[in-house]
Protein backbone atom coordinates (compact mmCIF):
# COMPACT_ATOMS: atom_id res chain seq x y z
CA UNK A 1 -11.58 -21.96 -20.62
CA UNK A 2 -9.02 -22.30 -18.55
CA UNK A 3 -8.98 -24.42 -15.06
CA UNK A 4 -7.02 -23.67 -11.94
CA UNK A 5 -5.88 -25.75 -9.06
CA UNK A 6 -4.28 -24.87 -5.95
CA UNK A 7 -3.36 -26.46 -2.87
CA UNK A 8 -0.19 -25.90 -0.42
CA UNK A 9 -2.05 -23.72 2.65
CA UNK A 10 -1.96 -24.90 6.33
CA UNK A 11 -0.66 -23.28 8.95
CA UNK A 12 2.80 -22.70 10.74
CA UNK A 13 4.70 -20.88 13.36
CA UNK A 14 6.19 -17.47 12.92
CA UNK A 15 9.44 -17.85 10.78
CA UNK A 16 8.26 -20.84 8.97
CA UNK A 17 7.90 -22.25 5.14
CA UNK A 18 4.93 -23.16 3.15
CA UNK A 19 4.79 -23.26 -0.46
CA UNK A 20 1.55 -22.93 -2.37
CA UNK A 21 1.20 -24.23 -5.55
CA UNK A 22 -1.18 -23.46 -8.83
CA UNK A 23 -1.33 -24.98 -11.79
CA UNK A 24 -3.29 -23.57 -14.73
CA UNK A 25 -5.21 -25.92 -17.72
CA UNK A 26 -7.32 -25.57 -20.55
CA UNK A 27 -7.26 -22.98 -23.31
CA UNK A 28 -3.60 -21.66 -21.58
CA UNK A 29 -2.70 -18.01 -23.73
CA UNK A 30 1.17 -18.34 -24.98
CA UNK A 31 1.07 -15.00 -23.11
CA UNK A 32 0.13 -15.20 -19.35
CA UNK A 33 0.76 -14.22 -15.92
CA UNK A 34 -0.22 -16.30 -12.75
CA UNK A 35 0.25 -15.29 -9.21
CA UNK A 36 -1.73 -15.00 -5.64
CA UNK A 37 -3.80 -12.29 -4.40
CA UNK A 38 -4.19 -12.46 0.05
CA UNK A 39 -6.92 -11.38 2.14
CA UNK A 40 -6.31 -10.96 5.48
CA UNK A 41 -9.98 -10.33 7.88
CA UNK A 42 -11.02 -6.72 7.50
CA UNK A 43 -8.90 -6.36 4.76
CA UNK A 44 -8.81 -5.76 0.92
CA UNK A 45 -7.41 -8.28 -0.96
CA UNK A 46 -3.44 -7.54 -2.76
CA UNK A 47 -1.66 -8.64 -4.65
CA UNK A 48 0.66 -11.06 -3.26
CA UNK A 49 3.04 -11.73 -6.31
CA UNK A 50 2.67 -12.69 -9.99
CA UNK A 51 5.16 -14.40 -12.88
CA UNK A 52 4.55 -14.37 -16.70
CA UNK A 53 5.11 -16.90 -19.04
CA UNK A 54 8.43 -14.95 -19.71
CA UNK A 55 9.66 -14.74 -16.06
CA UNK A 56 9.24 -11.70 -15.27
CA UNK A 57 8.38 -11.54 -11.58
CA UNK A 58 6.70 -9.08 -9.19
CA UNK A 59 5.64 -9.07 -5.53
CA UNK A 60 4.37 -6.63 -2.89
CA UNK A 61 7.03 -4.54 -1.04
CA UNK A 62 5.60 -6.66 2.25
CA UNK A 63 6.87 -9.93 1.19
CA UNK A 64 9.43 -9.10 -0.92
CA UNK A 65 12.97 -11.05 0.40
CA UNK A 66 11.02 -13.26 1.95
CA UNK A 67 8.58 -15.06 -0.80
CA UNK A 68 10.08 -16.38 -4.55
CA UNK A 69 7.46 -17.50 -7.20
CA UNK A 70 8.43 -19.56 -9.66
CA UNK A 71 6.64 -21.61 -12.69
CA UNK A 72 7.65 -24.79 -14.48
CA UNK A 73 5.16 -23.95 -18.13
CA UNK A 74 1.74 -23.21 -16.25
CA UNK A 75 2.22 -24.35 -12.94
CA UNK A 76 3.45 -21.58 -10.44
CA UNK A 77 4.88 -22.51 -6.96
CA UNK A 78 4.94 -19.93 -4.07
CA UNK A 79 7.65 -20.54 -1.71
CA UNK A 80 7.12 -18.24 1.46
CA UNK A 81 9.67 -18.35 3.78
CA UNK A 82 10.00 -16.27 7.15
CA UNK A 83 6.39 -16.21 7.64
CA UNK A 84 4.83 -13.44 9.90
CA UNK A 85 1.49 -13.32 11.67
CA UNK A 86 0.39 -10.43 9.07
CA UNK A 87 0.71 -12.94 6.12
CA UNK A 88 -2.12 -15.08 7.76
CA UNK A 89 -5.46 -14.55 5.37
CA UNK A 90 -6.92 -16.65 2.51
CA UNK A 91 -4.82 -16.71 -0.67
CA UNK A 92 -6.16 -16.64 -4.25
CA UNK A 93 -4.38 -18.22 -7.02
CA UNK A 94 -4.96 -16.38 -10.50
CA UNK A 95 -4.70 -15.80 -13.94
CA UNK A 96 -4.24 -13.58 -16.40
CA UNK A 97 -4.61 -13.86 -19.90
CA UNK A 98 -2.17 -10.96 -21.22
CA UNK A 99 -4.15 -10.19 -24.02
CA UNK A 100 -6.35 -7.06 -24.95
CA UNK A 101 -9.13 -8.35 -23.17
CA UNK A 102 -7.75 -10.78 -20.79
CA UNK A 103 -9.92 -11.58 -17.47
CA UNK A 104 -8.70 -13.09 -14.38
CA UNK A 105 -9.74 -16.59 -13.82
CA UNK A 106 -9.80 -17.43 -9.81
CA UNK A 107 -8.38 -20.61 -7.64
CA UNK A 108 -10.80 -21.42 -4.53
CA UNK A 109 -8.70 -19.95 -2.10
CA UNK A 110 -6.44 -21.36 0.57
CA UNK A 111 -6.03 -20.60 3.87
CA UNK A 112 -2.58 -19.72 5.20
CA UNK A 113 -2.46 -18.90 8.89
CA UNK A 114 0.72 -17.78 10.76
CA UNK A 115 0.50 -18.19 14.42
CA UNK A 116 2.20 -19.04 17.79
């Protein structure tokens, strides 16, 4: 199984920082992405941005230039910078086990609220 923990929400002005963080334990695949999924009220949750145990890096066209992800082995930091009021929502750490049957495995969620 594999564990995740997350923490780093709160809330901040427009044009401010907050980095979240997730790390990932347990039975980790050599082969894995992790990343955050948002939702925002009365909307679907997206995919924010992931990285894979190789680097390679993705993120939604609505943060991208504004948010970096980065991991040190299985712990991935979110650094979002320029924050608007549309980022506000609850953000999801994940994983993914890149495998032929890999399932997502879920953080509890933290709260990120943008406002003036």
């Amino acid at each position: 199984q594999v564990q995740l923990v997350e923490s780093g929400g709160g809330s901040v002005q427009p044009g401010g920082s907050l980095r979240l963080s997730c790390a990932a334990s347990g039975s980790v695949s050599r082969f894995n992405a992790l990343g955050w999924y948002r939702q925002a009220p009365g909307k679907q949750r997206e995919l924010v941005s992931f990285i894979t145990s190789i680097g390679s890096t993705d993120y939604a066209d609505s943060v991208k230039g504004r948010f970096t992800i980065a991991r040190d082995n299985a712990k991935a930091y979110l650094h979002m910078n320029s924050l608007k009021f549309e980022d506000t929502g609850v953000y999801y750490c994940y994983y993914r086990d890149l495998g032929v049957d890999g399932d997502d495995i879920w953080g509890q969620g933290t709260q990120v609220t943008v406002s003036s």
